[in-house]
N, C-alpha and C. Protein backbone atom coordinates (compact mmCIF):
# COMPACT_ATOMS: atom_id res chain seq x y z
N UNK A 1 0.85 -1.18 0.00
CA UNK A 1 0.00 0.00 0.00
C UNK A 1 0.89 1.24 0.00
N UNK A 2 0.86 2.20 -1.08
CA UNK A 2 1.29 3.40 -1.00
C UNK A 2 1.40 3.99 -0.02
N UNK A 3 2.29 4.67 0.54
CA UNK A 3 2.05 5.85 1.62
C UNK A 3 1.52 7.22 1.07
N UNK A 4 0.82 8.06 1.91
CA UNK A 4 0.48 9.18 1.33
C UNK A 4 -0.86 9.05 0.12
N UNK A 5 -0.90 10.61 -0.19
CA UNK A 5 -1.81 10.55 -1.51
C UNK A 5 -1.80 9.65 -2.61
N UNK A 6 -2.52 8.97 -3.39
CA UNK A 6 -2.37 8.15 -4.78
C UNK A 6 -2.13 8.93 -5.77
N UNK A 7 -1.30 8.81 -6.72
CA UNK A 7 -1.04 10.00 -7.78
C UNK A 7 -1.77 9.08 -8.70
N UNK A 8 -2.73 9.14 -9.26
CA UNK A 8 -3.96 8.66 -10.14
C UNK A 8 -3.21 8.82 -11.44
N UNK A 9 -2.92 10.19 -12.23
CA UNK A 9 -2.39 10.17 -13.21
C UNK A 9 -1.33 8.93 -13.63
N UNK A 10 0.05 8.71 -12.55
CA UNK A 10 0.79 7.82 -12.73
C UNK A 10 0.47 6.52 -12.65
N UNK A 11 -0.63 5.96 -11.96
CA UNK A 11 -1.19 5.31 -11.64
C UNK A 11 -1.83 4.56 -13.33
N UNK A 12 -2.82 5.56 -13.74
CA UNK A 12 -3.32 5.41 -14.95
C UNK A 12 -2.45 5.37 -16.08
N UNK A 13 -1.76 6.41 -16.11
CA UNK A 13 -0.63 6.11 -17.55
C UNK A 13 0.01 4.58 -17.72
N UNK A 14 0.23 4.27 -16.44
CA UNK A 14 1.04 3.02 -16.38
C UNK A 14 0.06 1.43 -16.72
N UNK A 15 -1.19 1.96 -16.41
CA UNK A 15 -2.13 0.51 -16.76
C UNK A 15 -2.79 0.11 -15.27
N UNK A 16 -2.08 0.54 -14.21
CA UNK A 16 -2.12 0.48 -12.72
C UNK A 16 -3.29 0.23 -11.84
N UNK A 17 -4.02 -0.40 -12.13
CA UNK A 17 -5.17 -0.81 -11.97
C UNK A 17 -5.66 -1.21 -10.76
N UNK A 18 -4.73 -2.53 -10.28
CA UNK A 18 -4.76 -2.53 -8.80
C UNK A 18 -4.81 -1.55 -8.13
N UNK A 19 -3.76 -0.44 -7.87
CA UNK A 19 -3.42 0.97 -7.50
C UNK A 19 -4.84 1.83 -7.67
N UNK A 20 -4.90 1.55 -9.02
CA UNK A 20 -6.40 2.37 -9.16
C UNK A 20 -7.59 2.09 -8.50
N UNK A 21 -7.80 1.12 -8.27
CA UNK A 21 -8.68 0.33 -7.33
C UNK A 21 -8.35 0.84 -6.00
N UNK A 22 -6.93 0.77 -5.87
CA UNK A 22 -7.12 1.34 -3.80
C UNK A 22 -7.17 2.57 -3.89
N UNK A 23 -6.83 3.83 -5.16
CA UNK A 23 -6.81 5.13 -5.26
C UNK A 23 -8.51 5.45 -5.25
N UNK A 24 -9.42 4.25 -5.70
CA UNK A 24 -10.48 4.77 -5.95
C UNK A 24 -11.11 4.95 -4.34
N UNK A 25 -10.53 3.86 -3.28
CA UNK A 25 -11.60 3.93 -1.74
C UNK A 25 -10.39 5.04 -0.98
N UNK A 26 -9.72 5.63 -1.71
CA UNK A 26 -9.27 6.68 -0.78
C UNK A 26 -10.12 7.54 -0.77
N UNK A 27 -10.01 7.67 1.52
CA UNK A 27 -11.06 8.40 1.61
C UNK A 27 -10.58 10.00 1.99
N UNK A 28 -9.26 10.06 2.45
CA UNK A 28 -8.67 11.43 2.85
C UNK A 28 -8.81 12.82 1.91
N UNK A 29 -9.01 11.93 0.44
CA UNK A 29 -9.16 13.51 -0.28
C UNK A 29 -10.27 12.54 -1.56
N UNK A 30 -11.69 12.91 -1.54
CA UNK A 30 -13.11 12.30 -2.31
C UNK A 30 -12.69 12.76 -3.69
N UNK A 31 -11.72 13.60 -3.87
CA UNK A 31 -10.98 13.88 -5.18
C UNK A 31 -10.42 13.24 -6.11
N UNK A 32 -9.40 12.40 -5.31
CA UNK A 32 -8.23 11.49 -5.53
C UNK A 32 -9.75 10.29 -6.27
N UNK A 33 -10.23 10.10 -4.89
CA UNK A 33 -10.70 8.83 -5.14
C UNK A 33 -11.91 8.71 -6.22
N UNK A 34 -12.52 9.90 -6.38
CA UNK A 34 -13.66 10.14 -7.43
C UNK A 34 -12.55 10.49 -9.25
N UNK A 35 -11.16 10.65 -9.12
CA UNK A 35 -10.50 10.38 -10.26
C UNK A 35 -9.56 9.21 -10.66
N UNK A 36 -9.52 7.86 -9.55
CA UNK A 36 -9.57 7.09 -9.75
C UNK A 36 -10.43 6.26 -10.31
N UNK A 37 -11.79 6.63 -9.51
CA UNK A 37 -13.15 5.72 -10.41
C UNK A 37 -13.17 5.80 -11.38
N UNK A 38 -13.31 7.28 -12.13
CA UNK A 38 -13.04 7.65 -13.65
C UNK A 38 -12.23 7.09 -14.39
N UNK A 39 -11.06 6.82 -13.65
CA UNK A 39 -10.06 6.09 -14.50
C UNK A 39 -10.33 4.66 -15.02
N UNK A 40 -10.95 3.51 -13.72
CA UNK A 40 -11.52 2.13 -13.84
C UNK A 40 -12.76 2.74 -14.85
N UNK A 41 -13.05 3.51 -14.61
CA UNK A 41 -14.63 3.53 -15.58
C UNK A 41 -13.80 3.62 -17.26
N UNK A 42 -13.56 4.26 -17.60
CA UNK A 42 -12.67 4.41 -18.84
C UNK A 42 -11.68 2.85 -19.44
N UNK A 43 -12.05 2.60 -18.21
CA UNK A 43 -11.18 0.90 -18.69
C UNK A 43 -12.03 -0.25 -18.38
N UNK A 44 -13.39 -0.29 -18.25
CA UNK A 44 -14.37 -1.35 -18.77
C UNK A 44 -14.15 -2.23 -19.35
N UNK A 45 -14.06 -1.92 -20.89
CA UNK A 45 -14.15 -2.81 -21.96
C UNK A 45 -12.71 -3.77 -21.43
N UNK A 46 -11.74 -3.22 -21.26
CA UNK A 46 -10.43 -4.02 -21.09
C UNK A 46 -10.48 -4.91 -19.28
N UNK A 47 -11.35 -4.23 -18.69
CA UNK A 47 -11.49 -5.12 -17.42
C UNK A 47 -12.88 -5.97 -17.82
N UNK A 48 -13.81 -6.10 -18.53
CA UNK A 48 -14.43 -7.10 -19.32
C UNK A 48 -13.63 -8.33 -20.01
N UNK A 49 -12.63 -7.64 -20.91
CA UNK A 49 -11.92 -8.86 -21.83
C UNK A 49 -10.91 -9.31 -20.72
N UNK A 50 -10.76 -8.87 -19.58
CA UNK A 50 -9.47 -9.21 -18.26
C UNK A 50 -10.22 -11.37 -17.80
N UNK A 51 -11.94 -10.81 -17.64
CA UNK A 51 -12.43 -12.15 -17.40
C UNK A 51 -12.02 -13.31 -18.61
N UNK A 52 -11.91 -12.95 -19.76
CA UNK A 52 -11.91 -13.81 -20.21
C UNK A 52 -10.27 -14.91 -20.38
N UNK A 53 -9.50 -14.20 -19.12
CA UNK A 53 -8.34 -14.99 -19.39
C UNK A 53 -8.59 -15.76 -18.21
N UNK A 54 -9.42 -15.66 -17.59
CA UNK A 54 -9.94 -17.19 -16.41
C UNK A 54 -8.20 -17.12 -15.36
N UNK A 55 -7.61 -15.93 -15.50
CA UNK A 55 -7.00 -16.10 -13.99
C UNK A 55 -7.57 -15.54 -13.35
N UNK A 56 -7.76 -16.21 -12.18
CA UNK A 56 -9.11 -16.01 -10.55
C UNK A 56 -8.61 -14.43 -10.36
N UNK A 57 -6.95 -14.01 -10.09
CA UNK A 57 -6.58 -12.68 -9.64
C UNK A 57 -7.05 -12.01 -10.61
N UNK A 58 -7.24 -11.79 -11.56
CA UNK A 58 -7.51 -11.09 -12.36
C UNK A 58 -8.82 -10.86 -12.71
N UNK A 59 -9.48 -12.09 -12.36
CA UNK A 59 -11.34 -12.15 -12.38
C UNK A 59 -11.59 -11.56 -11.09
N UNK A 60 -10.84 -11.52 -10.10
CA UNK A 60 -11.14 -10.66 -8.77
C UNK A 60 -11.72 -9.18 -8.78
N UNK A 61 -10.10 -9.14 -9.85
CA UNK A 61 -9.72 -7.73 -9.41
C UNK A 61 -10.92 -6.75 -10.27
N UNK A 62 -10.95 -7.25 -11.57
CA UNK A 62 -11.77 -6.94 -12.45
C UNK A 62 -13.30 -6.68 -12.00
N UNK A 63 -13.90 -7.65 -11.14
CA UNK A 63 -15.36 -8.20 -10.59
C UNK A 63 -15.24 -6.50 -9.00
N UNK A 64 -13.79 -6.28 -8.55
CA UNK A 64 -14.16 -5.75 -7.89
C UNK A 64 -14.09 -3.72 -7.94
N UNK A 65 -13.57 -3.89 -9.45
CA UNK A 65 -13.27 -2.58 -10.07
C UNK A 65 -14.78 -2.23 -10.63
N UNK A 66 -15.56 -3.38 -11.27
CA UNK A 66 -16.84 -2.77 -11.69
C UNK A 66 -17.63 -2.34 -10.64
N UNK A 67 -17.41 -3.23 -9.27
CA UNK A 67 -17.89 -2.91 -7.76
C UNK A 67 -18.33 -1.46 -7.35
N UNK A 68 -17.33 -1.09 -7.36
CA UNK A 68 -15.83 0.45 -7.04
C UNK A 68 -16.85 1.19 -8.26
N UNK A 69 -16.46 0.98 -9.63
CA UNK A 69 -17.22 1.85 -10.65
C UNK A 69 -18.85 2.23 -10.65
N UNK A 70 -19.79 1.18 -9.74
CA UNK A 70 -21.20 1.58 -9.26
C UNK A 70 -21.90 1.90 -10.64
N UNK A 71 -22.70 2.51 -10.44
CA UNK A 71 -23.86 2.75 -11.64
C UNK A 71 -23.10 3.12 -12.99
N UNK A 72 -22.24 4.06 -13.19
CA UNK A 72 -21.83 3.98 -14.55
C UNK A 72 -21.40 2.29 -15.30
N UNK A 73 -20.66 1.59 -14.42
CA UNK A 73 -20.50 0.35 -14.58
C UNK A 73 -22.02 -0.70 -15.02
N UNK A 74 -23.20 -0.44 -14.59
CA UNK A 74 -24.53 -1.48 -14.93
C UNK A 74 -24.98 -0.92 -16.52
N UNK A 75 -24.40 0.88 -16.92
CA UNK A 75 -24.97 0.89 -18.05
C UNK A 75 -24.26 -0.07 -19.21
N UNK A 76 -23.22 0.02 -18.61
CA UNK A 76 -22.07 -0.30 -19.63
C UNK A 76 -22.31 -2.35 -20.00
N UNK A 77 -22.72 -2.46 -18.81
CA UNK A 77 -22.67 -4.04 -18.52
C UNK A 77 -24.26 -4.69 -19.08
N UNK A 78 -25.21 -3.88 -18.87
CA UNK A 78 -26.40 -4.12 -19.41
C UNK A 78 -26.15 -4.18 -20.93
N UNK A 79 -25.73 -3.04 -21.57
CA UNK A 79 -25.15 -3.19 -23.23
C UNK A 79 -24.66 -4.44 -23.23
N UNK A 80 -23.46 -4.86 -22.64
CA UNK A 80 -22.85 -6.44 -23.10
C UNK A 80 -23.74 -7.50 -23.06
N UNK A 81 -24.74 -7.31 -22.21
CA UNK A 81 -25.40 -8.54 -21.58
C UNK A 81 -26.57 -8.38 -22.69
N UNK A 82 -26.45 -7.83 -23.20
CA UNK A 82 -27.98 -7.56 -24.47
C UNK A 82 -27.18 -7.80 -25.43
N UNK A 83 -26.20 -7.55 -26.28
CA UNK A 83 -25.45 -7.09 -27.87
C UNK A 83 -24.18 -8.03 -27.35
N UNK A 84 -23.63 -8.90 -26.86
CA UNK A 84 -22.31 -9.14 -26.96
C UNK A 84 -22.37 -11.01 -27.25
N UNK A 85 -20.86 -11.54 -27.65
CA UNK A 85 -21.44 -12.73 -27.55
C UNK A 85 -21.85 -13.77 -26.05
N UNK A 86 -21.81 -14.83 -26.55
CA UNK A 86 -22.41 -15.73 -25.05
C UNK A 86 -21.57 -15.40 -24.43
N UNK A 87 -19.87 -15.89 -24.16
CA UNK A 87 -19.40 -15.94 -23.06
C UNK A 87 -19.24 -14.43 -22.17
N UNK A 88 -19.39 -13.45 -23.39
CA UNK A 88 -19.26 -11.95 -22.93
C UNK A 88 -20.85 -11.51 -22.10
N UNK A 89 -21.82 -11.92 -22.77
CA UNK A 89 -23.07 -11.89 -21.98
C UNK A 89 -22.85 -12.58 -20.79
N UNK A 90 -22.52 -14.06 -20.44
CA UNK A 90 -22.05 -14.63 -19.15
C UNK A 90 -21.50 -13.54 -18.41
N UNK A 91 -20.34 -13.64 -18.75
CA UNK A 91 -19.63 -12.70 -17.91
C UNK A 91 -20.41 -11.44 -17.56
N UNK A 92 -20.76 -10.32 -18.10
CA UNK A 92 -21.69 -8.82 -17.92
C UNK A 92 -23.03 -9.57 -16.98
N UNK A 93 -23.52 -10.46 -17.07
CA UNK A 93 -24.77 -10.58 -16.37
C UNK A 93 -24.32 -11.26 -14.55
N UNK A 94 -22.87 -11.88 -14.75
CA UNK A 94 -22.38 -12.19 -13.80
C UNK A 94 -21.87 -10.95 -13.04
N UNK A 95 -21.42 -10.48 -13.59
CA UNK A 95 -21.16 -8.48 -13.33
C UNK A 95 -22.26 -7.67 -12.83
N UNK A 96 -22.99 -8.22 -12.71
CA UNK A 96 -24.63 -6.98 -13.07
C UNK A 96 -24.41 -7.14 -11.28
N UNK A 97 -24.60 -8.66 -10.85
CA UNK A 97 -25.22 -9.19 -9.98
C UNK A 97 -24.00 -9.17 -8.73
N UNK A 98 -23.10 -9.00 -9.32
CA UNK A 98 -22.08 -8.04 -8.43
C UNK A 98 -21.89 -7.13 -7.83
N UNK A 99 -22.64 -6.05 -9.06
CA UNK A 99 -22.48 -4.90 -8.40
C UNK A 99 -23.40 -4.52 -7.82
N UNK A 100 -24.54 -5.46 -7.65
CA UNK A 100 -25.45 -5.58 -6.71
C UNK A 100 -26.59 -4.28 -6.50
N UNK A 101 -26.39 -3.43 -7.65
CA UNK A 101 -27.36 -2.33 -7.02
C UNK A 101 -29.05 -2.65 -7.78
N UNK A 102 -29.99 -2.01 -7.33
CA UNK A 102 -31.41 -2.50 -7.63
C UNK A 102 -31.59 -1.55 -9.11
N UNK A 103 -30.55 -0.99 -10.01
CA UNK A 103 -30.75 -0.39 -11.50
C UNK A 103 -30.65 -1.64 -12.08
N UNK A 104 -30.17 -2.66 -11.44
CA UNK A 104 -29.30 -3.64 -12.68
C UNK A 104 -30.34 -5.03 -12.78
N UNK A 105 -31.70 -4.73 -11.71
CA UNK A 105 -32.88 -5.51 -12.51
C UNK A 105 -33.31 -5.65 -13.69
N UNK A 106 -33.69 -4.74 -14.30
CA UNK A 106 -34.37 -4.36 -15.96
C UNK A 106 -33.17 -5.35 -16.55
N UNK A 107 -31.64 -5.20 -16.57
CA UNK A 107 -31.24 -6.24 -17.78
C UNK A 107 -30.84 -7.26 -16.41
N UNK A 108 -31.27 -7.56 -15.80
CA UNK A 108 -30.74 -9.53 -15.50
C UNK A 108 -32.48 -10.01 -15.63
N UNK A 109 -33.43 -9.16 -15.87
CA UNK A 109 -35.11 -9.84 -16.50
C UNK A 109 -35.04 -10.09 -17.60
N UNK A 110 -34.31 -8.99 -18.08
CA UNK A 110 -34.27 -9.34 -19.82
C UNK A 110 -33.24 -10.64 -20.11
N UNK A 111 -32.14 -10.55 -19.07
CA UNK A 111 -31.30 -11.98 -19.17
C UNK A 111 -31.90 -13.27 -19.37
N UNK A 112 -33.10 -13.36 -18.45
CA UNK A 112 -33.84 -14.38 -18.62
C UNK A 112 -34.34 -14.61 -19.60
N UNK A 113 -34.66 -14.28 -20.52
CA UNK A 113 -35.20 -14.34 -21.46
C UNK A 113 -33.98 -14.69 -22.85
N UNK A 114 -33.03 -14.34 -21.99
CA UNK A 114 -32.09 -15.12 -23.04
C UNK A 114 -32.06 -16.63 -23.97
N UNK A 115 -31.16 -16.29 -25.14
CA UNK A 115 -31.67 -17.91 -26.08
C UNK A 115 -30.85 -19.02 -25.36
N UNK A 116 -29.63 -18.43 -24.75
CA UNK A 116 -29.08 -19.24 -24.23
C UNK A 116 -28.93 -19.51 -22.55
N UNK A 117 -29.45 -20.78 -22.45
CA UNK A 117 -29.23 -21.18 -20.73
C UNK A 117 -28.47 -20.61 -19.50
N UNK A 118 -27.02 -20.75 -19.88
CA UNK A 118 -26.00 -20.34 -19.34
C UNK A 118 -26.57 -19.05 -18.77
N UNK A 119 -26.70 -17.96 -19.50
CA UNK A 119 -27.24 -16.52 -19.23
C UNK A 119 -28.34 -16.31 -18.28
N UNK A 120 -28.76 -17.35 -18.42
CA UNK A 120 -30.62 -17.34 -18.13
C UNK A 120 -29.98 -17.87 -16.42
N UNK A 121 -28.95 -19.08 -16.36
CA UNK A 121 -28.45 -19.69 -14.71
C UNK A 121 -28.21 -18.34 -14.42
N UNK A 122 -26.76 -17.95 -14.89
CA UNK A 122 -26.37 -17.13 -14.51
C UNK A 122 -27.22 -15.77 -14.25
N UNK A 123 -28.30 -15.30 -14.83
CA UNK A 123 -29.14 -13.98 -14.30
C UNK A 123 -29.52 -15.18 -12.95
N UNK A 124 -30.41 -15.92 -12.82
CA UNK A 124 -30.98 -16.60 -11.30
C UNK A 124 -29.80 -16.31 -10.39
N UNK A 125 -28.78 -16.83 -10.96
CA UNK A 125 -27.62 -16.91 -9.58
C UNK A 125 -27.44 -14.58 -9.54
N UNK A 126 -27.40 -14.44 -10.27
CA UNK A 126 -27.29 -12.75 -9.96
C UNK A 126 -28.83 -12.32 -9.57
N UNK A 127 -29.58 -12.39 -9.62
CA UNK A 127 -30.92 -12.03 -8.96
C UNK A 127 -30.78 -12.45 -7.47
N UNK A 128 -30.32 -13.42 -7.86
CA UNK A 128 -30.47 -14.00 -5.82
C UNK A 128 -29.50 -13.08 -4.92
N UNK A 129 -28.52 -12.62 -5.62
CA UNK A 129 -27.91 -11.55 -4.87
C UNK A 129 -28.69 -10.53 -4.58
N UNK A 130 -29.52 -9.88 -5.09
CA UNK A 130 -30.11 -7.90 -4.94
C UNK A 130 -31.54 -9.11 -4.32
N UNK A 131 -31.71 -8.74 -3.39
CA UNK A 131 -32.60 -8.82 -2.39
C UNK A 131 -34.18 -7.25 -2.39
N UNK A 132 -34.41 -7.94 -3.47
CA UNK A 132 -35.79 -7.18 -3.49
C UNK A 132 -37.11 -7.55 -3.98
N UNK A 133 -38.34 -6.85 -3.29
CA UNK A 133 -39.09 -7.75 -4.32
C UNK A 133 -39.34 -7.77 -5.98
N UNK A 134 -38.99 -7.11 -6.67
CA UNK A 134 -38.79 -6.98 -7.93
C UNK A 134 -37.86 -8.75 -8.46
N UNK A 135 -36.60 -8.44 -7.49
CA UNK A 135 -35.99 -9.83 -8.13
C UNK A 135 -36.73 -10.68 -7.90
N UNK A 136 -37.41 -10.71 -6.52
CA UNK A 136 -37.93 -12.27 -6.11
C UNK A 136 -39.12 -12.49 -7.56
N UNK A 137 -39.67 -11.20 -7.44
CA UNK A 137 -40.94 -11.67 -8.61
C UNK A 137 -40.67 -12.32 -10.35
N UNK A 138 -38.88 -11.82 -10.32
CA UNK A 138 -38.37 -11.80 -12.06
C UNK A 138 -37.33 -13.53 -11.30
N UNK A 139 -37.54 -13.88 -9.98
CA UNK A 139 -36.97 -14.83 -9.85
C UNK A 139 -37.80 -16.17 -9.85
N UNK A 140 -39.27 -16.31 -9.65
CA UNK A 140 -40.37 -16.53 -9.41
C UNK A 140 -40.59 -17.01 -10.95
N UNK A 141 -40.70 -15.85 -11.81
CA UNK A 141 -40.92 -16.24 -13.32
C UNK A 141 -39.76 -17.39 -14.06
N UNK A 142 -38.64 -17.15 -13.56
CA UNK A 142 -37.62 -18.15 -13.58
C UNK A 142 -38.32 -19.63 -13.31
N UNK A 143 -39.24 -20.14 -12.50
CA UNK A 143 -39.63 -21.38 -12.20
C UNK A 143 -40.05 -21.45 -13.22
N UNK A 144 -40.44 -21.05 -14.32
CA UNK A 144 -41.31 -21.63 -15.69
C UNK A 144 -40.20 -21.91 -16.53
N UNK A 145 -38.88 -21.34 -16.40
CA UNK A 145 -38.24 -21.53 -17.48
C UNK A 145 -37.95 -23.04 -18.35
N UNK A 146 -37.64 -22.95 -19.53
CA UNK A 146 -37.56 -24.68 -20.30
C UNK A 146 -36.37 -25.56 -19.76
N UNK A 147 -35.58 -24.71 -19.45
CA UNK A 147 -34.02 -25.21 -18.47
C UNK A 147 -34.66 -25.95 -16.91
N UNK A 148 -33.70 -27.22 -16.70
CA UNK A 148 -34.16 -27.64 -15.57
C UNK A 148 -33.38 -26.74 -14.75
N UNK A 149 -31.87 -26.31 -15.07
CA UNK A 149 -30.89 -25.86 -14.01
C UNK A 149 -31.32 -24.44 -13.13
N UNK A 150 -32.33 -23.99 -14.66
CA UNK A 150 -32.73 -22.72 -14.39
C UNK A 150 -33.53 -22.56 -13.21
N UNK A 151 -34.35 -23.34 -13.26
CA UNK A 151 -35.63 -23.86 -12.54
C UNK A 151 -35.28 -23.88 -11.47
N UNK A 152 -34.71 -24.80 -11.00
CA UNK A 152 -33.97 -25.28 -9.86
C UNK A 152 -33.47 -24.36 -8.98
N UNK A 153 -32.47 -23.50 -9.95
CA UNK A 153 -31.79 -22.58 -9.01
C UNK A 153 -32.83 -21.41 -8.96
N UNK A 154 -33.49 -21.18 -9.57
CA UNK A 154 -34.69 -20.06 -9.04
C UNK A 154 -35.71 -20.61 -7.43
N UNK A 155 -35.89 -21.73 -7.76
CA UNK A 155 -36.56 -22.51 -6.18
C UNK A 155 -35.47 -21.83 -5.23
N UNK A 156 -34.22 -22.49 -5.64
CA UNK A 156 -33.38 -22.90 -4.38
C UNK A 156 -32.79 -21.15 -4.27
N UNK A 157 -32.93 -20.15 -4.82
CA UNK A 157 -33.15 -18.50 -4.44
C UNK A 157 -34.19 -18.34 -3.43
N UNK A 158 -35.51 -18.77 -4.19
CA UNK A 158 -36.49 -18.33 -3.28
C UNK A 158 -36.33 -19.35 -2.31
N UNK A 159 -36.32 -20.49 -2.38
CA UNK A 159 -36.58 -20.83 -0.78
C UNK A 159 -35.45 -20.51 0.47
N UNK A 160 -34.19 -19.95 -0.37
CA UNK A 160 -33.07 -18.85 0.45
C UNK A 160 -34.03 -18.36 1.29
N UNK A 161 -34.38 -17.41 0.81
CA UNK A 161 -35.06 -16.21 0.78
C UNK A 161 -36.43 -16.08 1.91
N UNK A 162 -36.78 -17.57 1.92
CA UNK A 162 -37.92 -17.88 2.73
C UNK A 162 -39.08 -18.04 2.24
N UNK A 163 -38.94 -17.74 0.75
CA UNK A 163 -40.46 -17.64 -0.19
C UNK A 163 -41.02 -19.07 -0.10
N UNK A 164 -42.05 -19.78 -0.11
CA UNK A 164 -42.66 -20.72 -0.11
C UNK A 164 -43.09 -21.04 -1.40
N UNK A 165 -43.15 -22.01 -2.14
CA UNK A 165 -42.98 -22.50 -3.65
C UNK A 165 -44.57 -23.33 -3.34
């Protein structure tokens, strides 16, 4: 961990990402840390294609920069999860449900409705995270789906949850 202020600029020129990530929860100056976010926000697309090299540190770090990035991060991730291919939709809908805020309902409903399965698990397993009734109800509609896995893991949300099936 750095001592002192984060110099964001150097930080960013260099690719510095990690850095940028702890520059972003600095709390001593909301400056520093609100031009770190900017910086992870500007590097999306490349912390998107970061998942697809399946090292865990790097799926961490990535999963916890969109975290850190908050709502500008669900617009960006809703686009992938609608227009991108499967494994990039996987990934963005696995993202949505990360960043856990209640904007990022509208696309993990529309997830469901995806052609492909995978998308459709993966929105159930990200719905079961945001704890509201909106999900429970777009989690609920999940029990109809043609997928058994889907199915399944929508029960085993709601009966988390305490809902009675």
């Amino acid at each position: 961990m750095p001592l002192g202020r984060p110099n964001v600029e150097w930080l960013d020129a260099r690719g510095r990402i990690e850095g940028l990530l702890g520059a972003s929860k600095y709390r001593k100056d909301l400056e520093v840390a609100e031009q770190a976010r900017l910086a992870l926000e500007r590097r999306m697309p490349l912390l998107l294609d970061t998942l697809q090299s399946r090292n865990v540190r790097h799926m961490v770090l990535a999963r916890d920069c969109f975290h850190q990035i908050g709502e500008p991060a669900v617009t960006f991730l809703s686009d992938v999860a609608a227009h991108g291919d499967t494994g990039r939709r996987q990934d963005a809908v696995h993202l949505l449900g990360e960043v856990g805020l209640p904007s990022v309902l509208p696309a993990l409903r529309d997830a469901l409705r995806d052609r492909d399965p995978g998308v459709r698990l993966i929105a159930v397993r990200s719905l079961a995270k945001v704890a509201t009734s909106e999900s429970d109800d777009a989690l609920e509609s999940a029990l109809r789906d043609r997928d058994e896995a889907v199915r399944l893991a929508a029960m085993k949300a709601l009966t988390k949850r305490g809902r009675k099936l």
